[in-house]
Structures are given as C-alpha cells and as structure tokens.
PDB file of N, CA and C in Angstrom:
ATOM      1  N   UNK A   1     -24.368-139.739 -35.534  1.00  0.00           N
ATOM      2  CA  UNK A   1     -23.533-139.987 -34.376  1.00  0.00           C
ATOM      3  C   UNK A   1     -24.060-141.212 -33.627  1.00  0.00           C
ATOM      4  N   UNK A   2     -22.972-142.245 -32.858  1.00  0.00           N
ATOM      5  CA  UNK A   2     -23.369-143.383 -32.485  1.00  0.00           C
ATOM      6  C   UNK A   2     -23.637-143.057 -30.973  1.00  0.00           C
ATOM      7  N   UNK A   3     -24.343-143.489 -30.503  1.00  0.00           N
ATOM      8  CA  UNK A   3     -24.826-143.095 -29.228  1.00  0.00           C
ATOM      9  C   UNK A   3     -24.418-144.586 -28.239  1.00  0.00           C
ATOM     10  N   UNK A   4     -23.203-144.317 -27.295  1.00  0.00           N
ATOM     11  CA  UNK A   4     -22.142-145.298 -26.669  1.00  0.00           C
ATOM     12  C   UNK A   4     -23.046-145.405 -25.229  1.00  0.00           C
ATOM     13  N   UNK A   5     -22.514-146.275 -24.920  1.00  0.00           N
ATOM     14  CA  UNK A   5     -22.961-146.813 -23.270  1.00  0.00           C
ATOM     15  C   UNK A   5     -22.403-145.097 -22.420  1.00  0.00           C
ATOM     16  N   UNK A   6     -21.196-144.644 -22.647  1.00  0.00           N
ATOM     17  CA  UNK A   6     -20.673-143.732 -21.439  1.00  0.00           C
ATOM     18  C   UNK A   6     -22.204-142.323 -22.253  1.00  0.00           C
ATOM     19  N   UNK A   7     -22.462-142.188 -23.270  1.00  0.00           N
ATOM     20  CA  UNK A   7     -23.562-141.513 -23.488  1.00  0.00           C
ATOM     21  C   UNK A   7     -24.761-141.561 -22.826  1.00  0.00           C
ATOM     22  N   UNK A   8     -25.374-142.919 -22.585  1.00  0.00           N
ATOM     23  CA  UNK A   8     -26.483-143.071 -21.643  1.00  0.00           C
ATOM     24  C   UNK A   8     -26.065-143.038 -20.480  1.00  0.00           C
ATOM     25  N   UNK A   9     -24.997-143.499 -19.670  1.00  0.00           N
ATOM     26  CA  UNK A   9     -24.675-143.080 -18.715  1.00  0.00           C
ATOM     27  C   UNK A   9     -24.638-141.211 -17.854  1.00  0.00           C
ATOM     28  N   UNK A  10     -23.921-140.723 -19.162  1.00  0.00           N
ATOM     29  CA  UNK A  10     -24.066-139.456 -18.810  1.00  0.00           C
ATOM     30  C   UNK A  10     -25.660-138.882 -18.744  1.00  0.00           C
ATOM     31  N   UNK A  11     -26.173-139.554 -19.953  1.00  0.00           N
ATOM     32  CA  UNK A  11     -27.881-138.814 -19.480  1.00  0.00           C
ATOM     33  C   UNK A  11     -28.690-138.685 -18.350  1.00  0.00           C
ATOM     34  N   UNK A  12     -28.109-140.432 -17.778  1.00  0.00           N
ATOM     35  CA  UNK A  12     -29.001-140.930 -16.527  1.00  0.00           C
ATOM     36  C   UNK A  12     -28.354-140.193 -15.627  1.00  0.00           C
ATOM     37  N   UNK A  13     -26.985-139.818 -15.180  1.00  0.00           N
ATOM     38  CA  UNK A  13     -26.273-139.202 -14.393  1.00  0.00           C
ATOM     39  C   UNK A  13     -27.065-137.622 -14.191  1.00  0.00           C
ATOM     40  N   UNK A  14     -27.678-137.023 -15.064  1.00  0.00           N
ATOM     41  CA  UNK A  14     -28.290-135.921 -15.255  1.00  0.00           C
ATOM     42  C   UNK A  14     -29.453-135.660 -15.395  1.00  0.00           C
ATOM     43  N   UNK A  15     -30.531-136.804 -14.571  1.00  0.00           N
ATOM     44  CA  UNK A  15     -31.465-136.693 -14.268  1.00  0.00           C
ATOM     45  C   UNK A  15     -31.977-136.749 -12.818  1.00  0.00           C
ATOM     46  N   UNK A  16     -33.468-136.561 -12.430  1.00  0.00           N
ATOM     47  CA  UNK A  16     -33.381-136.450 -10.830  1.00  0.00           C
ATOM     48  C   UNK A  16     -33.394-137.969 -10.529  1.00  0.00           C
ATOM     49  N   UNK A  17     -33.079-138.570  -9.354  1.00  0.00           N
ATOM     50  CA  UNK A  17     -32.988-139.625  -9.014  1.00  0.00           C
ATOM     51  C   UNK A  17     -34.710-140.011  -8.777  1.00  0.00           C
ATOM     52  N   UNK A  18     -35.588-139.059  -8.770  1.00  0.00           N
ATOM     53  CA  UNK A  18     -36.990-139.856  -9.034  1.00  0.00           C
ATOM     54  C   UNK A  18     -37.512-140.400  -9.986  1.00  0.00           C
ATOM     55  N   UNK A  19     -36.379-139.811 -11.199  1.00  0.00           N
ATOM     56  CA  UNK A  19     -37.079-140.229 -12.370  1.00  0.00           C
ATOM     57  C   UNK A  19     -36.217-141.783 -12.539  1.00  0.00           C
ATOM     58  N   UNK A  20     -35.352-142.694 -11.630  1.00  0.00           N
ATOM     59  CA  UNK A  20     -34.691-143.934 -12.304  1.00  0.00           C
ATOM     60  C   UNK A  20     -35.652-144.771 -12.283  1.00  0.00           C
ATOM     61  N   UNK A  21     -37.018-145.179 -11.264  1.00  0.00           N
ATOM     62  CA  UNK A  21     -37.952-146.225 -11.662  1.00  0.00           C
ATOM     63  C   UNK A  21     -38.247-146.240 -12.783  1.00  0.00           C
ATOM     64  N   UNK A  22     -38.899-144.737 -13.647  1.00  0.00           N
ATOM     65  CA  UNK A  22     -39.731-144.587 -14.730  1.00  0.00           C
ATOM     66  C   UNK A  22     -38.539-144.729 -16.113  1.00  0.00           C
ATOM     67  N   UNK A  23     -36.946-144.629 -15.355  1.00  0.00           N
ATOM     68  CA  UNK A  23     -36.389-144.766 -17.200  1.00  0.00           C
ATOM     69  C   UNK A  23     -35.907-146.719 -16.974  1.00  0.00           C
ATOM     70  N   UNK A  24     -36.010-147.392 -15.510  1.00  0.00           N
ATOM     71  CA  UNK A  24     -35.661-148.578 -15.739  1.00  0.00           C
ATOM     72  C   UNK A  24     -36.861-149.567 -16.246  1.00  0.00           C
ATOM     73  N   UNK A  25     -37.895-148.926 -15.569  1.00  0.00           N
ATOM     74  CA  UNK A  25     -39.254-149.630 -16.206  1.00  0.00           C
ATOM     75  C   UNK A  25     -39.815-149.475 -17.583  1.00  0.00           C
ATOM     76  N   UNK A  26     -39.021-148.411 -18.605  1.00  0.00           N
ATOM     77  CA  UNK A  26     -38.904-148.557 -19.550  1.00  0.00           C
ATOM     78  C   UNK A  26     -38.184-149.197 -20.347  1.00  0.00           C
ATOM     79  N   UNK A  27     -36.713-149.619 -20.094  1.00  0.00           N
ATOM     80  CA  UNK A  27     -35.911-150.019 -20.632  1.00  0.00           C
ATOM     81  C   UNK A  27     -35.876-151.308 -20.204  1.00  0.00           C
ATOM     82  N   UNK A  28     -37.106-151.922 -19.303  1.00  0.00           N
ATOM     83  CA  UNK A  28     -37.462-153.093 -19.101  1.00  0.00           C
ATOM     84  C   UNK A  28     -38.525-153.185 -20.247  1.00  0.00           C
ATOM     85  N   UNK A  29     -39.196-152.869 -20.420  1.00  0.00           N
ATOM     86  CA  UNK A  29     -40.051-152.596 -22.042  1.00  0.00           C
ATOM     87  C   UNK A  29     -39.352-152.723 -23.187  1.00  0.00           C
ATOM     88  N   UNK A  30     -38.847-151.912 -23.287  1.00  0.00           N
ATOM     89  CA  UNK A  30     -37.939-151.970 -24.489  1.00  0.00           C
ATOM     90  C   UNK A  30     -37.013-153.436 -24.882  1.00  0.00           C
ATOM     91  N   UNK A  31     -36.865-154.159 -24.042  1.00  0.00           N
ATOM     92  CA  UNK A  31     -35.499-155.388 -23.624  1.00  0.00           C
ATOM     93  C   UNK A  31     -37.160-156.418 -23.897  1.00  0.00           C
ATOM     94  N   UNK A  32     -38.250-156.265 -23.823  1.00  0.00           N
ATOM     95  CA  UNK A  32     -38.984-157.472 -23.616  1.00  0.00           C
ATOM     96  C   UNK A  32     -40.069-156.905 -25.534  1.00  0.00           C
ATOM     97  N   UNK A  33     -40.007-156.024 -25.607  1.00  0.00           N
ATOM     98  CA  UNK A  33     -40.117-155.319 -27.197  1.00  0.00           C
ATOM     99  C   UNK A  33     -39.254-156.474 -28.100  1.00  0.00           C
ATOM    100  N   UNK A  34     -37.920-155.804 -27.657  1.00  0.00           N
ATOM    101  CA  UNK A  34     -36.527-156.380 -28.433  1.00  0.00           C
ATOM    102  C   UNK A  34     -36.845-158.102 -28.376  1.00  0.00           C
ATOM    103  N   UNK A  35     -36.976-158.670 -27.716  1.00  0.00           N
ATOM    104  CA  UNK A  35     -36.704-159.944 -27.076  1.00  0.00           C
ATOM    105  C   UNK A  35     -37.835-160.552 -26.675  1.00  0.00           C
ATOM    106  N   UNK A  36     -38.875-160.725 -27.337  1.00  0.00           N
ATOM    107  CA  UNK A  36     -40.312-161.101 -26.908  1.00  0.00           C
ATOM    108  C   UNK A  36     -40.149-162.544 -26.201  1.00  0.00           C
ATOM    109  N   UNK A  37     -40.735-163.114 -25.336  1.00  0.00           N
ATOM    110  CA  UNK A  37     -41.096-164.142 -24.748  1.00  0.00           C
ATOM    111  C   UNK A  37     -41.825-164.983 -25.321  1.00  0.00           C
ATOM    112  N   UNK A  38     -42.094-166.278 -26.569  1.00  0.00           N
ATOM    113  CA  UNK A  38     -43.093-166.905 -27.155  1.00  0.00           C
ATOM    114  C   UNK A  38     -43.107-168.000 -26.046  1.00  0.00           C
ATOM    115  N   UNK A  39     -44.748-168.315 -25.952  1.00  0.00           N
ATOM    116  CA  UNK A  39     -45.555-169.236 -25.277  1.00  0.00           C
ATOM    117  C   UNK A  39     -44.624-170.510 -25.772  1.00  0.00           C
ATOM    118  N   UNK A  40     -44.801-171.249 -24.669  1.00  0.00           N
ATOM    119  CA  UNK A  40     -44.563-172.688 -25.827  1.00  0.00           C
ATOM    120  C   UNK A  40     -45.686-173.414 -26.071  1.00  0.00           C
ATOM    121  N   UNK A  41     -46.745-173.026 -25.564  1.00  0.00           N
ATOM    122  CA  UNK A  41     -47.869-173.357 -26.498  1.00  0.00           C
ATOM    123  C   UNK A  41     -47.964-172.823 -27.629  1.00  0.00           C
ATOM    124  N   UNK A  42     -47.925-171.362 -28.034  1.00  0.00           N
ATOM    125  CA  UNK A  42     -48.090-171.114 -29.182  1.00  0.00           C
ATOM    126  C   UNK A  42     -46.940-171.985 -30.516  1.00  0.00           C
ATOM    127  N   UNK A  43     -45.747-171.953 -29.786  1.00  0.00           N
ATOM    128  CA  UNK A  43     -44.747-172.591 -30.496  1.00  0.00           C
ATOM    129  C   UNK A  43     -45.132-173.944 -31.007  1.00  0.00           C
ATOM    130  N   UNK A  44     -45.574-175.014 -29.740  1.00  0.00           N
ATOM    131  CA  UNK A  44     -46.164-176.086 -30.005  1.00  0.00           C
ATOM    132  C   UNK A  44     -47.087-176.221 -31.216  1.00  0.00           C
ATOM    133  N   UNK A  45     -48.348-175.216 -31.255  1.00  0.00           N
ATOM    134  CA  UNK A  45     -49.529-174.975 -32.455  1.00  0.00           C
ATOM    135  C   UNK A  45     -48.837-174.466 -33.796  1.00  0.00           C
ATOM    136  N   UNK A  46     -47.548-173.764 -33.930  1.00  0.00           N
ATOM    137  CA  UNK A  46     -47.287-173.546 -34.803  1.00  0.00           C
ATOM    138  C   UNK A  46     -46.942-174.831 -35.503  1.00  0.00           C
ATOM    139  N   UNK A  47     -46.184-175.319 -35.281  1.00  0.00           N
ATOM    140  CA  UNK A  47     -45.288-176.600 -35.518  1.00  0.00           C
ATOM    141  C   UNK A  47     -46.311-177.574 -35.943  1.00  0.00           C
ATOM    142  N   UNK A  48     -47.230-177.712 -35.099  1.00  0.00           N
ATOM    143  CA  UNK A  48     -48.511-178.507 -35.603  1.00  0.00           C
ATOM    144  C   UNK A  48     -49.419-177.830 -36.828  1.00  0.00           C
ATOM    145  N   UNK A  49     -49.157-176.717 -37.235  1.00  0.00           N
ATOM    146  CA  UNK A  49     -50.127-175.554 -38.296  1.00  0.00           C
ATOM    147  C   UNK A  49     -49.003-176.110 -39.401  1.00  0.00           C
ATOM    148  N   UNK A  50     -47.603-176.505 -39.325  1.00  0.00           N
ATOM    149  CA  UNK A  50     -46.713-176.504 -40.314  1.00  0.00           C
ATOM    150  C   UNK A  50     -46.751-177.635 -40.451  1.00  0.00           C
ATOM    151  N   UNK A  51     -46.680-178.774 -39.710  1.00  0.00           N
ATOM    152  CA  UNK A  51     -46.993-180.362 -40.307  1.00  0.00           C
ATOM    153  C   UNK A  51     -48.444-180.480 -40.903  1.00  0.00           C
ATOM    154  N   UNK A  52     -49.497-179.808 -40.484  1.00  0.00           N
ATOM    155  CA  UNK A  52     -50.276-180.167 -41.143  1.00  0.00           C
ATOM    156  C   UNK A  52     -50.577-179.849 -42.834  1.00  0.00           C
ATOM    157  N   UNK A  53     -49.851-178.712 -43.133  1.00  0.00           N
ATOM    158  CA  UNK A  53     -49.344-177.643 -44.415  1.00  0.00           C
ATOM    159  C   UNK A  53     -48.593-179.159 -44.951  1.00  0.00           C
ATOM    160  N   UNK A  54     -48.028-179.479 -44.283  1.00  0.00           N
ATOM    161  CA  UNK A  54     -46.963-180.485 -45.497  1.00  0.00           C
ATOM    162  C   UNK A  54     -47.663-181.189 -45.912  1.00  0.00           C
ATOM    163  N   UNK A  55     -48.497-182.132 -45.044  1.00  0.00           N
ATOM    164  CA  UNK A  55     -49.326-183.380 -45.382  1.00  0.00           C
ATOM    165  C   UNK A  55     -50.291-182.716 -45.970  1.00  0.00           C
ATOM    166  N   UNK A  56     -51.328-181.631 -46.075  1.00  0.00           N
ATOM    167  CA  UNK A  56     -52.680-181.080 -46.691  1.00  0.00           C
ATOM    168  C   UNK A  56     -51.870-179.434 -47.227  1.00  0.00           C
ATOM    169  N   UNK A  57     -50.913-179.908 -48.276  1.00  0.00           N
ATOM    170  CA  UNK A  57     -50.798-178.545 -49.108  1.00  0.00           C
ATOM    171  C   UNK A  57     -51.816-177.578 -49.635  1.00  0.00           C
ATOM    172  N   UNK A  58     -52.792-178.666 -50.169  1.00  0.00           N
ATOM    173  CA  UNK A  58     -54.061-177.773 -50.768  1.00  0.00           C
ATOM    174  C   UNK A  58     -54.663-177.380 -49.918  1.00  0.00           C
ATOM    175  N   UNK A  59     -54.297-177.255 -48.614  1.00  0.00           N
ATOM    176  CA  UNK A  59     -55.048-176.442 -47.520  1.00  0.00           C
ATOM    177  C   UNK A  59     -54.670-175.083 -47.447  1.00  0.00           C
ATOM    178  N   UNK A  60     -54.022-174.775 -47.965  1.00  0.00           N
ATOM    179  CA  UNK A  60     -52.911-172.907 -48.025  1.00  0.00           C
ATOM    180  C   UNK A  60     -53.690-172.312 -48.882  1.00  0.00           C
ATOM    181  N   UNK A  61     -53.778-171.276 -48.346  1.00  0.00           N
ATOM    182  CA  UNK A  61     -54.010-170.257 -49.259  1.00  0.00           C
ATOM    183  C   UNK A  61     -53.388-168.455 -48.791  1.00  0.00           C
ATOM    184  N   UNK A  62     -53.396-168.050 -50.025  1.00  0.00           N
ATOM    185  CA  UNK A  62     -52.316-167.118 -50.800  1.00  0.00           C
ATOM    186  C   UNK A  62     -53.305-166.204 -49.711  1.00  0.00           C
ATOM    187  N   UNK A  63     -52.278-165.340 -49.059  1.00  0.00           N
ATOM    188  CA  UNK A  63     -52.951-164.477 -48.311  1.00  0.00           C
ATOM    189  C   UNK A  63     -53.161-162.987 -49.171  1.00  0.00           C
ATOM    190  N   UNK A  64     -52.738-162.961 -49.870  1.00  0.00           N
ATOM    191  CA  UNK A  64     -53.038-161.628 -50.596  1.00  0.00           C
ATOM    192  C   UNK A  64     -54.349-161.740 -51.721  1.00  0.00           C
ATOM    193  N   UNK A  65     -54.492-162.863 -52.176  1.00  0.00           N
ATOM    194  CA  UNK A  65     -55.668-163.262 -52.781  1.00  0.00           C
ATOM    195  C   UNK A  65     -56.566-163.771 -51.577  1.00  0.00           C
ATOM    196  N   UNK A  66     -56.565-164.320 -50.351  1.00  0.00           N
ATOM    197  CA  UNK A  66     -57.619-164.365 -49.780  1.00  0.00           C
ATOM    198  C   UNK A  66     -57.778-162.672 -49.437  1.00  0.00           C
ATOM    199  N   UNK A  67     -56.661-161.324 -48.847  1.00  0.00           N
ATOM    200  CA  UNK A  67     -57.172-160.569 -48.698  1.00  0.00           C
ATOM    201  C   UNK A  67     -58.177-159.858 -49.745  1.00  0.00           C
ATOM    202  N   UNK A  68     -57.733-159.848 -50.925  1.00  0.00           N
ATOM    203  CA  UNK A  68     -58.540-159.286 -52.246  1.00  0.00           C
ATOM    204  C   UNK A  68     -59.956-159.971 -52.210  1.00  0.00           C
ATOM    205  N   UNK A  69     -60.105-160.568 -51.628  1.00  0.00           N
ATOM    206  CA  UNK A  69     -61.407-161.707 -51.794  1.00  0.00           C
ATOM    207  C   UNK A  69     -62.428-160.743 -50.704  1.00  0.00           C
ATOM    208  N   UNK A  70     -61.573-160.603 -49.745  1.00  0.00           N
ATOM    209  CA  UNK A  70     -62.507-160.315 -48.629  1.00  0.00           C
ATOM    210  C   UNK A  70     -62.645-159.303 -48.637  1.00  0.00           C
ATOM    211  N   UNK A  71     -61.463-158.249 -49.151  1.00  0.00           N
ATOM    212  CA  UNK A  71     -61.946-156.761 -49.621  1.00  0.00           C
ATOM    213  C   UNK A  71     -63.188-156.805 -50.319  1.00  0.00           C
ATOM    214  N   UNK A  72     -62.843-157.314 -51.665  1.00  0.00           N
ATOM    215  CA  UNK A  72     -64.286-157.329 -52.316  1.00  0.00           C
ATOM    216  C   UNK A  72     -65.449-157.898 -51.699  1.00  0.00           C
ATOM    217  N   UNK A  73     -65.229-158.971 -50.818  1.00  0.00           N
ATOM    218  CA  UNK A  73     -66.620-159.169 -50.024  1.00  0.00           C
ATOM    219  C   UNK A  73     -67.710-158.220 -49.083  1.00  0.00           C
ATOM    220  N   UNK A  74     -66.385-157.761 -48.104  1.00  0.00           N
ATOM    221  CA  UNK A  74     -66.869-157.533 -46.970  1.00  0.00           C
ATOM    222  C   UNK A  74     -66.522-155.806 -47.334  1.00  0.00           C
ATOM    223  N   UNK A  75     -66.004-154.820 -47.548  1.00  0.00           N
ATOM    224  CA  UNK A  75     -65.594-153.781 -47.540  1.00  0.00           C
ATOM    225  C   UNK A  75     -65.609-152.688 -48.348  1.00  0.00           C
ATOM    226  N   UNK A  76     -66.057-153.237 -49.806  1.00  0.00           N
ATOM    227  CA  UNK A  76     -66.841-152.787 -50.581  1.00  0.00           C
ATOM    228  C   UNK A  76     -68.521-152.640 -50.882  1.00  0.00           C
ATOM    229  N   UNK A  77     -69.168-153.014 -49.823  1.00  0.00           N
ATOM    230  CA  UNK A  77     -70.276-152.886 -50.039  1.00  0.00           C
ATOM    231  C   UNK A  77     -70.864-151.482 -49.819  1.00  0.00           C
ATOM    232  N   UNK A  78     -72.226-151.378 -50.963  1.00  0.00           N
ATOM    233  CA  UNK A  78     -72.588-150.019 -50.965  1.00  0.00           C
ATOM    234  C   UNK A  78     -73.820-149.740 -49.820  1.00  0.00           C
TER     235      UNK A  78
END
C-alpha cells in the first residue's frame, strides 16, 4: 500500500501536539539524509583528485586489490 500525503496528514492529526517539534525535527533529518549539502570545497578537491587521474593514470589503483593487499597485510596477522 502507497502511503499518500492525506495519510501522513491523518497520522500527525492524531498525535499530541507536543510531539510536532520531535516529528518536524525529524523530517528535517530525513530531507537533509535525502538531500545532503556537499561543501564546495570538497567538490572543488574532487575535481582536482579527477584532473589529476587524467594527467597521472598510473596513479589509480584498483580498490579491491588495494583492499586484498591490506587485508593480507594488516588483518591477518597471527
């Protein structure tokens, strides 16, 4: 069953009015979950992590073979 706007409406309608801070301050969570905020610094460093990948290809490496690497390094020891 699809759960409609007049559905949440009716829920909130049927709760105590102390509880609307604690379900809007969630569903302010949820909306910033859904919809994250990226830095534009981080954005900036990415962009710079990806030009540098083009020009120095042999700089990449396979993350599932670096993880296997480091398993066996670091996590297997007796």
């Amino acid at each position: 069953m699809e759960i409609t706007i007049k559905d949440l409406q009716n829920n909130l309608k049927s709760l105590p009015s102390s509880l609307y801070g604690v379900v809007n301050e969630y569903l302010n969570l949820l909306r910033e979950v859904a919809n994250p905020e990226i830095p534009e610094w981080q954005k900036k460093e990415v962009r710079k992590r990806i030009e540098f990948a083009k020009i120095h290809p042999e700089s990449l490496v396979d993350f599932d073979s670096f993880m296997n690497d480091f398993e066996k390094e670091h996590l297997n020891e007796s």
